[in-house]
PDB file of N, CA and C in Angstrom:
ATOM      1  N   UNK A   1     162.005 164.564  79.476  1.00  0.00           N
ATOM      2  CA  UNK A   1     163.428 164.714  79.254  1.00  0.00           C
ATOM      3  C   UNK A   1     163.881 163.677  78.239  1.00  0.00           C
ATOM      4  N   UNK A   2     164.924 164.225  77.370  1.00  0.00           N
ATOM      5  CA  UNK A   2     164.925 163.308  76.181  1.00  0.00           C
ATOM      6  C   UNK A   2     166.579 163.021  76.700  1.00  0.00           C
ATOM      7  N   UNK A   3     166.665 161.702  76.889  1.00  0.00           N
ATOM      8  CA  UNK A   3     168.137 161.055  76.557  1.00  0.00           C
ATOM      9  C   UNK A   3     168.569 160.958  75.436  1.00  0.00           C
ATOM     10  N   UNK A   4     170.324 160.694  75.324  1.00  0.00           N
ATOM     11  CA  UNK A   4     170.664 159.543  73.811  1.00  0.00           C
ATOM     12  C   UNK A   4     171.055 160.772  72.806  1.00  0.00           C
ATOM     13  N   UNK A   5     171.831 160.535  72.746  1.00  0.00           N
ATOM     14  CA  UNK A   5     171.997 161.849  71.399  1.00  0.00           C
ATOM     15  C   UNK A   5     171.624 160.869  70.119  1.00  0.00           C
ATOM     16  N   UNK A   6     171.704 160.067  69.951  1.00  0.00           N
ATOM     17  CA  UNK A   6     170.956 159.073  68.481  1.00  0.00           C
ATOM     18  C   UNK A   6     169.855 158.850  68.150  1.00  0.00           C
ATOM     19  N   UNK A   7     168.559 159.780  68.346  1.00  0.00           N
ATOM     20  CA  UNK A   7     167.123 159.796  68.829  1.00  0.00           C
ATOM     21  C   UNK A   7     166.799 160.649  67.636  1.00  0.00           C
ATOM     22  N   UNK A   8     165.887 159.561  66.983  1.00  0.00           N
ATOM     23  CA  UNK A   8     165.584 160.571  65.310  1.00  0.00           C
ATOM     24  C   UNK A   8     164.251 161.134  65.887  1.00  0.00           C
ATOM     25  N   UNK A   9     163.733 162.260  65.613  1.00  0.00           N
ATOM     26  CA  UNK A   9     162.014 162.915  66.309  1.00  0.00           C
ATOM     27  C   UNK A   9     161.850 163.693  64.884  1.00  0.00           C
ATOM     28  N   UNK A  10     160.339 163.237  64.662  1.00  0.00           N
ATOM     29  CA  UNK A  10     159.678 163.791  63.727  1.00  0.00           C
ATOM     30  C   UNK A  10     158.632 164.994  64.730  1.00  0.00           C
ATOM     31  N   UNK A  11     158.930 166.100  63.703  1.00  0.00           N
ATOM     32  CA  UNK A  11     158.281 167.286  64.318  1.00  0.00           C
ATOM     33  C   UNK A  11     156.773 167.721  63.726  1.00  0.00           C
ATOM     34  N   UNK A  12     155.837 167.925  64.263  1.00  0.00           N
ATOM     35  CA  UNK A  12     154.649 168.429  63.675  1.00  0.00           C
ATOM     36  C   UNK A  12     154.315 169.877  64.234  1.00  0.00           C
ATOM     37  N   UNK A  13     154.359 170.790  63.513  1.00  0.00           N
ATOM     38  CA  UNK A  13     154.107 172.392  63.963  1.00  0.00           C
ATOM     39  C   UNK A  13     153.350 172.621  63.913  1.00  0.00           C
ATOM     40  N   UNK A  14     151.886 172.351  62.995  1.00  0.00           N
ATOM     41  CA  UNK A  14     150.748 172.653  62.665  1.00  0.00           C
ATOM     42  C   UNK A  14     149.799 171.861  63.211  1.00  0.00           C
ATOM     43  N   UNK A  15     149.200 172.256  64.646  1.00  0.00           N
ATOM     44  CA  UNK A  15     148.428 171.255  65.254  1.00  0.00           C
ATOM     45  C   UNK A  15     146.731 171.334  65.680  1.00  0.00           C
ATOM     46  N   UNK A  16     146.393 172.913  64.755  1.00  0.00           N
ATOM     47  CA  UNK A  16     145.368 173.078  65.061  1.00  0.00           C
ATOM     48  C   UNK A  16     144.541 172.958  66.147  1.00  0.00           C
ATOM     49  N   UNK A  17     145.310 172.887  67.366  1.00  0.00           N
ATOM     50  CA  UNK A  17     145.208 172.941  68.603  1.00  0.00           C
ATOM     51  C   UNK A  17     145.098 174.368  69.315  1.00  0.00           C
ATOM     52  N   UNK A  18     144.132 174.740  70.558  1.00  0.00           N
ATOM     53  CA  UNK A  18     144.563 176.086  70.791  1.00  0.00           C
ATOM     54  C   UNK A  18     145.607 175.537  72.105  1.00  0.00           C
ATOM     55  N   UNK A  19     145.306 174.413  72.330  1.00  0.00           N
ATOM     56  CA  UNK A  19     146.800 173.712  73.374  1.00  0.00           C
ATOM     57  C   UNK A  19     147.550 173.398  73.173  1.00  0.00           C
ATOM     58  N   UNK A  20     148.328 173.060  71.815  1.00  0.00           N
ATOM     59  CA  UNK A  20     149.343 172.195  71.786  1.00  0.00           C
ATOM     60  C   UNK A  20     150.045 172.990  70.315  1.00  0.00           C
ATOM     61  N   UNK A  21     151.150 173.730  70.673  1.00  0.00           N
ATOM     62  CA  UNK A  21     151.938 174.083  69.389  1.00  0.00           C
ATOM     63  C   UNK A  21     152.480 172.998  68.510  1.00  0.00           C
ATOM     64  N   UNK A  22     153.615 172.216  69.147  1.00  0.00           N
ATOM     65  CA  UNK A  22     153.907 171.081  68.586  1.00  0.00           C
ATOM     66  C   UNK A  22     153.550 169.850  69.298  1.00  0.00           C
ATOM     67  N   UNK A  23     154.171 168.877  68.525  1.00  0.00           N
ATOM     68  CA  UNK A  23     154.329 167.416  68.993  1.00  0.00           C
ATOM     69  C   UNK A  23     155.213 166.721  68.398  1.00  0.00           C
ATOM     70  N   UNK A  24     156.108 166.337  69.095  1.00  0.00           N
ATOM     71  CA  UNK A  24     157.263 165.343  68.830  1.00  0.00           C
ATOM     72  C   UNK A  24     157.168 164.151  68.650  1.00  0.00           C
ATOM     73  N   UNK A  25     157.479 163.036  67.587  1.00  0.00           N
ATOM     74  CA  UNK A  25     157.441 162.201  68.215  1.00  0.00           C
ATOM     75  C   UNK A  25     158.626 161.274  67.707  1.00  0.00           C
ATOM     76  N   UNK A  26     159.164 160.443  68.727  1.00  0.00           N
ATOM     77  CA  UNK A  26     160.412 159.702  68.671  1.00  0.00           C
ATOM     78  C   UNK A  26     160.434 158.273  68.129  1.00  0.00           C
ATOM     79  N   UNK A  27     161.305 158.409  67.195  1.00  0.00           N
ATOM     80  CA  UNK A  27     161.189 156.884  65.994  1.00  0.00           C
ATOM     81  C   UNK A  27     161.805 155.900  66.793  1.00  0.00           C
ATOM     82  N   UNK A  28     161.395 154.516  66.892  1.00  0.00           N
ATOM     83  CA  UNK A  28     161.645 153.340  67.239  1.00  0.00           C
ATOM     84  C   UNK A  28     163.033 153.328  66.544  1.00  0.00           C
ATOM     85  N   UNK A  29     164.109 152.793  66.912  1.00  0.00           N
ATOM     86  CA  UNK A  29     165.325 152.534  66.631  1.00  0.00           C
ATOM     87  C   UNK A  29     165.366 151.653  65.466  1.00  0.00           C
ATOM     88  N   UNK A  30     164.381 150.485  65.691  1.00  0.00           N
ATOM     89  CA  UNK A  30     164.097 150.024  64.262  1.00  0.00           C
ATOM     90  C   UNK A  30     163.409 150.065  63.487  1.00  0.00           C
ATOM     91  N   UNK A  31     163.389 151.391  63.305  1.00  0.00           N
ATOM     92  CA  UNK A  31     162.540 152.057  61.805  1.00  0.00           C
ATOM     93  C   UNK A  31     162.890 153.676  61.627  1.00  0.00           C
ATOM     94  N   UNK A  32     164.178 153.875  61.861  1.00  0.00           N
ATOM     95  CA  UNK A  32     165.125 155.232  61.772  1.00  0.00           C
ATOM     96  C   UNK A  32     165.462 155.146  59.979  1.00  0.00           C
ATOM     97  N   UNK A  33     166.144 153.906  59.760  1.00  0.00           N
ATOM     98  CA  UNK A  33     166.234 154.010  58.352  1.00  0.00           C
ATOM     99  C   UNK A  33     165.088 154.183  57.256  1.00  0.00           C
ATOM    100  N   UNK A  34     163.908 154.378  57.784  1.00  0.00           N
ATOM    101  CA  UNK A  34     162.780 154.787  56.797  1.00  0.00           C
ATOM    102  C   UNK A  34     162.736 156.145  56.014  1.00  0.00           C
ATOM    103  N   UNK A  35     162.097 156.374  55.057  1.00  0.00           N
ATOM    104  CA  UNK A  35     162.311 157.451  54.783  1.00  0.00           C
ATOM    105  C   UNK A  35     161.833 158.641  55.513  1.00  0.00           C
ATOM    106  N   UNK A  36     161.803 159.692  55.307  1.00  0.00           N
ATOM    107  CA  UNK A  36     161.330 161.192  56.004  1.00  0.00           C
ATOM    108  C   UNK A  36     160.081 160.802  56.013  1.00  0.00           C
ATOM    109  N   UNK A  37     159.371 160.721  54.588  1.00  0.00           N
ATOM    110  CA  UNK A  37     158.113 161.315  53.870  1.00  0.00           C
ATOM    111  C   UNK A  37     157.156 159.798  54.930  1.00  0.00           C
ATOM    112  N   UNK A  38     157.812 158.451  54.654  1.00  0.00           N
ATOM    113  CA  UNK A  38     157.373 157.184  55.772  1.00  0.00           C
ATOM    114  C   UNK A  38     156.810 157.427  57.069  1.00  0.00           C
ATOM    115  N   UNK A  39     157.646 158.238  57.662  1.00  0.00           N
ATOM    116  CA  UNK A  39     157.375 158.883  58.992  1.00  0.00           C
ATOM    117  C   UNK A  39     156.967 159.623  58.943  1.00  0.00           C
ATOM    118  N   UNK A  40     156.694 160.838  58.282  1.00  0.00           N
ATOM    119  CA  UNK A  40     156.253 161.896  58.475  1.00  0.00           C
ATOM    120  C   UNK A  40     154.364 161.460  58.065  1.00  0.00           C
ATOM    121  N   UNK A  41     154.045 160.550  57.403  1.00  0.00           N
ATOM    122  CA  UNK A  41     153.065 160.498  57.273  1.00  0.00           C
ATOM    123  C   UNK A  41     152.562 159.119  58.373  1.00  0.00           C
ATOM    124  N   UNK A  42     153.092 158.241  59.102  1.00  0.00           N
ATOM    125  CA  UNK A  42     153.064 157.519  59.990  1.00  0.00           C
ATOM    126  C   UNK A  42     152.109 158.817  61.307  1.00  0.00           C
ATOM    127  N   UNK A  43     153.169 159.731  61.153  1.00  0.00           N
ATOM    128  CA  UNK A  43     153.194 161.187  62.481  1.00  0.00           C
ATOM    129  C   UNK A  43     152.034 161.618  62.169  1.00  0.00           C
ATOM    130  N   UNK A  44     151.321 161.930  61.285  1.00  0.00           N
ATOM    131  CA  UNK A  44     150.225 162.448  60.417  1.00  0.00           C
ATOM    132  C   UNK A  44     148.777 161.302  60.602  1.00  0.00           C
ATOM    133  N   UNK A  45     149.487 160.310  60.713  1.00  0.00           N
ATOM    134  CA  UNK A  45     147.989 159.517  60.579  1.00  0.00           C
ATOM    135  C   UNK A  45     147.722 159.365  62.340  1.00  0.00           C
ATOM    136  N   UNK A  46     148.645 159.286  63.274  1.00  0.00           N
ATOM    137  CA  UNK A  46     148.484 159.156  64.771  1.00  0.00           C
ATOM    138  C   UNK A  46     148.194 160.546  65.392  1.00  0.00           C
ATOM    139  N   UNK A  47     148.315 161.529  64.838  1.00  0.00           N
ATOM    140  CA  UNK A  47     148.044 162.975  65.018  1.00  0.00           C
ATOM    141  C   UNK A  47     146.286 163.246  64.693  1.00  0.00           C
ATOM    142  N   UNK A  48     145.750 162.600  63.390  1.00  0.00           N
ATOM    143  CA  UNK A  48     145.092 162.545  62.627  1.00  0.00           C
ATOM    144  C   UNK A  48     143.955 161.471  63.888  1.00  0.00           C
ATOM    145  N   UNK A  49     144.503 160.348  64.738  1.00  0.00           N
ATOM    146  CA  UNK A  49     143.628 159.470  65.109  1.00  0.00           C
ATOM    147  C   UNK A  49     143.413 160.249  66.609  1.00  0.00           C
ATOM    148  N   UNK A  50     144.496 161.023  67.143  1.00  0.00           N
ATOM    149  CA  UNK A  50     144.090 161.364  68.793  1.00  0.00           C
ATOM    150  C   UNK A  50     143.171 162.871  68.281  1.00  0.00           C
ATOM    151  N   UNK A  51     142.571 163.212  66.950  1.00  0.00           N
ATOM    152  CA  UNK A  51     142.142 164.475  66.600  1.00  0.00           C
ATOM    153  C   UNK A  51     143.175 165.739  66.778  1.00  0.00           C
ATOM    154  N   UNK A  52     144.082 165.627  66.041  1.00  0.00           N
ATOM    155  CA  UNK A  52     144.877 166.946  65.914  1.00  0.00           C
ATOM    156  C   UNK A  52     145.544 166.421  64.706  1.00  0.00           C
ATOM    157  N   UNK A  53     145.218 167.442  63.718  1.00  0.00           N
ATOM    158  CA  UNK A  53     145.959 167.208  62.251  1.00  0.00           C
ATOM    159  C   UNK A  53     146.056 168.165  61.884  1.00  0.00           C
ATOM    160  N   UNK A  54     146.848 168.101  60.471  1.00  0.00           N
ATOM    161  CA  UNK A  54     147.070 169.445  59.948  1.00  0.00           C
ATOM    162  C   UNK A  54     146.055 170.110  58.768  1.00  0.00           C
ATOM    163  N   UNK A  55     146.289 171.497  58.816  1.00  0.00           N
ATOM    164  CA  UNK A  55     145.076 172.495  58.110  1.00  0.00           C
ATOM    165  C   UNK A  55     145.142 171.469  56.662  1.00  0.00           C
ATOM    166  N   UNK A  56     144.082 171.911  56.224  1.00  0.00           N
ATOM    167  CA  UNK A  56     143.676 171.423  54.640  1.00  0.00           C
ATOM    168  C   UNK A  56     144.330 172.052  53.522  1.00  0.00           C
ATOM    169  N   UNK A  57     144.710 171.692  52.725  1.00  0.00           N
ATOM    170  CA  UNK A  57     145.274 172.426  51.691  1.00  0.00           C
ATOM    171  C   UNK A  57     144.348 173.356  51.040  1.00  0.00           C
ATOM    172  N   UNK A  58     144.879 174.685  51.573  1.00  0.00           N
ATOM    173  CA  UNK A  58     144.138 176.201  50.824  1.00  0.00           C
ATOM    174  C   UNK A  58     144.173 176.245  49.390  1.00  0.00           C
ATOM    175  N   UNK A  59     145.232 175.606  48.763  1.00  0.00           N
ATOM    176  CA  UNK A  59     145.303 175.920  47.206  1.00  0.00           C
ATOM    177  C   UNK A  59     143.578 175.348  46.346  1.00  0.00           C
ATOM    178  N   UNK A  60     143.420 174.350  46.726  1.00  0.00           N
ATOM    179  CA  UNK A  60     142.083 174.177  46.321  1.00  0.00           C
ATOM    180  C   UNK A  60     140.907 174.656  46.601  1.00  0.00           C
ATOM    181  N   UNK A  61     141.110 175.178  47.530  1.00  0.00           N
ATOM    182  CA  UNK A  61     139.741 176.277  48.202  1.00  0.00           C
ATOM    183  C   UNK A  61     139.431 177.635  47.583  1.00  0.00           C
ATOM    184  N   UNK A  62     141.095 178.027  47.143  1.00  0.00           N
ATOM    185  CA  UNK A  62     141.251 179.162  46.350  1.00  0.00           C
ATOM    186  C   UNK A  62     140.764 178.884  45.045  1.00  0.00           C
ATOM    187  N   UNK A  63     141.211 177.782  44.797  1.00  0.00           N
ATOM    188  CA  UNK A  63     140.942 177.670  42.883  1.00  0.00           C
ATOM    189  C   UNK A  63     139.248 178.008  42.956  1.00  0.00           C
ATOM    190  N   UNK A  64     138.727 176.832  43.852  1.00  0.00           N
ATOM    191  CA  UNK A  64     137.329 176.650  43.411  1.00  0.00           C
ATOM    192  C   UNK A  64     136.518 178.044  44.090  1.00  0.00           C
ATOM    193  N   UNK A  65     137.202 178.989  44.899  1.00  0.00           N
ATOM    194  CA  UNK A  65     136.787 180.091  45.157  1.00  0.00           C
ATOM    195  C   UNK A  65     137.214 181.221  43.875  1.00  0.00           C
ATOM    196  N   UNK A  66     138.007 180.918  43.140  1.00  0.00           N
ATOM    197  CA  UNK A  66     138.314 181.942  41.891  1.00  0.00           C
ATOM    198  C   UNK A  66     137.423 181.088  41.305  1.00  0.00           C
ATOM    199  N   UNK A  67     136.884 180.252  40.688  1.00  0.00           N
ATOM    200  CA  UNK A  67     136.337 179.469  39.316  1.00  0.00           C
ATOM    201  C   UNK A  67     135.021 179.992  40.060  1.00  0.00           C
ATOM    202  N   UNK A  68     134.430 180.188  40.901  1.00  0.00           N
ATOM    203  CA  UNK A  68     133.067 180.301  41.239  1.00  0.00           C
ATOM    204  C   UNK A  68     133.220 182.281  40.607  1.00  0.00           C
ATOM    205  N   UNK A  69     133.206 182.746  41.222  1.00  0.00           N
ATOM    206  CA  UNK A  69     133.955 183.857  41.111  1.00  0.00           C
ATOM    207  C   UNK A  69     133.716 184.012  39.432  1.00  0.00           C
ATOM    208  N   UNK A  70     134.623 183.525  38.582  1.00  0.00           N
ATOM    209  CA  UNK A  70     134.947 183.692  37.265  1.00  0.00           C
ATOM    210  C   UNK A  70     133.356 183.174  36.275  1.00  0.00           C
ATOM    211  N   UNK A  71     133.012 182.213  37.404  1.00  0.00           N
ATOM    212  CA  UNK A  71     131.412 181.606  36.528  1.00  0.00           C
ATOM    213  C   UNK A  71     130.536 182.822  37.069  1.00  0.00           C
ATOM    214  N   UNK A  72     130.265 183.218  38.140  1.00  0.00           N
ATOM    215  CA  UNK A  72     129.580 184.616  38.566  1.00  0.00           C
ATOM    216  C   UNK A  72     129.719 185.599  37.752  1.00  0.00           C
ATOM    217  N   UNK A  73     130.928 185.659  37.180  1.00  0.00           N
ATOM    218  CA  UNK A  73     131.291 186.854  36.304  1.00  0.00           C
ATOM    219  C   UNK A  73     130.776 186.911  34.859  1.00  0.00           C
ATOM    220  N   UNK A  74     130.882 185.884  34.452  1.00  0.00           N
ATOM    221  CA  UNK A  74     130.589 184.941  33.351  1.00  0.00           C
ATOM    222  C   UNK A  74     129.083 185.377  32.666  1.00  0.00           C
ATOM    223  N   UNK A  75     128.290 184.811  34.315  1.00  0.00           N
ATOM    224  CA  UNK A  75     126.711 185.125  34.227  1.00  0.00           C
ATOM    225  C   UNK A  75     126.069 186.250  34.333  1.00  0.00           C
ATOM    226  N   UNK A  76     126.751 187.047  34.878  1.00  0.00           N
ATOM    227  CA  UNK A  76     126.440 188.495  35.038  1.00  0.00           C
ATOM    228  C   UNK A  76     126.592 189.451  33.590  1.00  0.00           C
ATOM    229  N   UNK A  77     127.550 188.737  33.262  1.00  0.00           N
ATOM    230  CA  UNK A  77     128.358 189.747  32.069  1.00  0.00           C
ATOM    231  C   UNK A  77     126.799 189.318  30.716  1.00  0.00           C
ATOM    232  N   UNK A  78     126.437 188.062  30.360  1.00  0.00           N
ATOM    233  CA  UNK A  78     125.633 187.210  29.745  1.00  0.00           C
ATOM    234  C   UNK A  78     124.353 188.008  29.999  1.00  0.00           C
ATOM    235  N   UNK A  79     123.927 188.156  31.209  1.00  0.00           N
ATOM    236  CA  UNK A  79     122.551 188.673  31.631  1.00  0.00           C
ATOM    237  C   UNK A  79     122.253 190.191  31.465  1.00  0.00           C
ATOM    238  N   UNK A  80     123.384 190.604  31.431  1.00  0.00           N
ATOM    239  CA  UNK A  80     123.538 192.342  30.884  1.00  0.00           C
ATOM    240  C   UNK A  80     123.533 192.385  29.796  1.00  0.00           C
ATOM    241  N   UNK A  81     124.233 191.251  29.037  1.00  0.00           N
ATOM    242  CA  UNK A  81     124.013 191.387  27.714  1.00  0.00           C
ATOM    243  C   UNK A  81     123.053 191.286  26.771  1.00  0.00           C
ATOM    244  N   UNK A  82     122.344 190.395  27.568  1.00  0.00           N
ATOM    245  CA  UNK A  82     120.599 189.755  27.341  1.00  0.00           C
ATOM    246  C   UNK A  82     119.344 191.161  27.898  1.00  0.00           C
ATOM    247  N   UNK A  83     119.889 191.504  28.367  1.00  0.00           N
ATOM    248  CA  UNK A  83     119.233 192.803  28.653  1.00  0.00           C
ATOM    249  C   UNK A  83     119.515 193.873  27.994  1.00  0.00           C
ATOM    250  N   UNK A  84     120.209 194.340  27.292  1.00  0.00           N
ATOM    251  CA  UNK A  84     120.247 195.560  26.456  1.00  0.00           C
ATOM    252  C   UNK A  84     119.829 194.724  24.751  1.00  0.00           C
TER     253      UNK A  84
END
Protein backbone atom coordinates (compact mmCIF):
# COMPACT_ATOMS: atom_id res chain seq x y z
CA UNK A 1 0.00 0.00 0.00
CA UNK A 2 1.43 3.23 -1.10
CA UNK A 3 0.89 6.37 1.23
CA UNK A 4 1.64 10.28 0.63
CA UNK A 5 0.37 11.72 -2.40
CA UNK A 6 4.15 13.36 -2.97
CA UNK A 7 5.76 9.91 -3.88
CA UNK A 8 7.70 10.20 -7.27
CA UNK A 9 7.78 6.05 -8.70
CA UNK A 10 9.70 5.21 -11.61
CA UNK A 11 7.90 2.57 -13.68
CA UNK A 12 9.55 -0.37 -15.56
CA UNK A 13 7.06 -2.35 -18.00
CA UNK A 14 9.44 -4.44 -19.75
CA UNK A 15 10.61 -7.07 -17.36
CA UNK A 16 11.26 -10.03 -19.24
CA UNK A 17 9.88 -11.89 -16.55
CA UNK A 18 7.17 -14.62 -17.08
CA UNK A 19 6.31 -13.32 -13.22
CA UNK A 20 6.54 -9.98 -12.95
CA UNK A 21 4.80 -7.40 -15.47
CA UNK A 22 6.02 -4.38 -13.77
CA UNK A 23 8.07 -2.95 -11.02
CA UNK A 24 7.82 0.18 -9.27
CA UNK A 25 10.11 1.75 -7.66
CA UNK A 26 9.85 4.75 -5.17
CA UNK A 27 12.48 7.71 -5.19
CA UNK A 28 14.06 8.70 -1.90
CA UNK A 29 12.70 12.19 -1.15
CA UNK A 30 16.17 13.31 -1.52
CA UNK A 31 16.80 12.60 -4.94
CA UNK A 32 13.15 13.52 -6.53
CA UNK A 33 14.83 16.55 -8.08
CA UNK A 34 17.03 14.34 -10.37
CA UNK A 35 16.40 14.04 -13.67
CA UNK A 36 13.91 11.33 -15.35
CA UNK A 37 16.66 9.83 -17.61
CA UNK A 38 19.05 9.75 -13.67
CA UNK A 39 16.47 7.53 -12.37
CA UNK A 40 15.33 5.83 -14.91
CA UNK A 41 18.68 4.43 -15.48
CA UNK A 42 19.49 4.12 -11.55
CA UNK A 43 15.83 1.66 -12.04
CA UNK A 44 17.64 -0.09 -14.93
CA UNK A 45 20.87 -0.89 -13.33
CA UNK A 46 18.97 -2.48 -9.90
CA UNK A 47 16.54 -4.31 -12.26
CA UNK A 48 19.62 -5.27 -14.30
CA UNK A 49 21.47 -6.58 -10.74
CA UNK A 50 18.28 -8.75 -9.15
CA UNK A 51 18.30 -10.29 -13.14
CA UNK A 52 15.32 -8.67 -14.74
CA UNK A 53 16.13 -6.06 -17.43
CA UNK A 54 14.98 -4.82 -20.37
CA UNK A 55 14.90 -6.55 -24.07
CA UNK A 56 17.99 -5.52 -26.21
CA UNK A 57 17.67 -3.13 -28.75
CA UNK A 58 16.17 -4.93 -32.04
CA UNK A 59 17.28 -2.09 -34.33
CA UNK A 60 20.75 -3.56 -34.45
CA UNK A 61 19.87 -7.09 -34.84
CA UNK A 62 17.85 -6.00 -37.80
CA UNK A 63 20.58 -3.96 -39.46
CA UNK A 64 23.16 -6.71 -39.07
CA UNK A 65 20.38 -9.24 -40.10
CA UNK A 66 19.68 -7.05 -43.43
CA UNK A 67 23.65 -6.43 -44.11
CA UNK A 68 24.16 -10.27 -43.82
CA UNK A 69 21.29 -10.77 -46.05
CA UNK A 70 22.52 -7.99 -48.61
CA UNK A 71 26.34 -9.66 -48.46
CA UNK A 72 24.48 -13.20 -49.23
CA UNK A 73 22.96 -11.51 -52.04
CA UNK A 74 25.98 -9.89 -53.12
CA UNK A 75 27.75 -13.45 -53.30
CA UNK A 76 25.27 -15.27 -54.93
CA UNK A 77 24.61 -12.71 -57.58
CA UNK A 78 28.96 -12.78 -58.17
CA UNK A 79 28.95 -16.67 -58.28
CA UNK A 80 26.22 -16.83 -61.02
CA UNK A 81 27.99 -14.51 -62.67
CA UNK A 82 31.27 -16.43 -62.52
CA UNK A 83 29.43 -19.25 -63.76
CA UNK A 84 27.94 -18.33 -66.99
Amino acid sequence: MLRGVNKQIVEVNQTNSPYFEKIYFIVKPGFCNYSFEQLESEAEKLASDIGITKPKNHKRRLFLFALTGVIAGALAALLLMALL
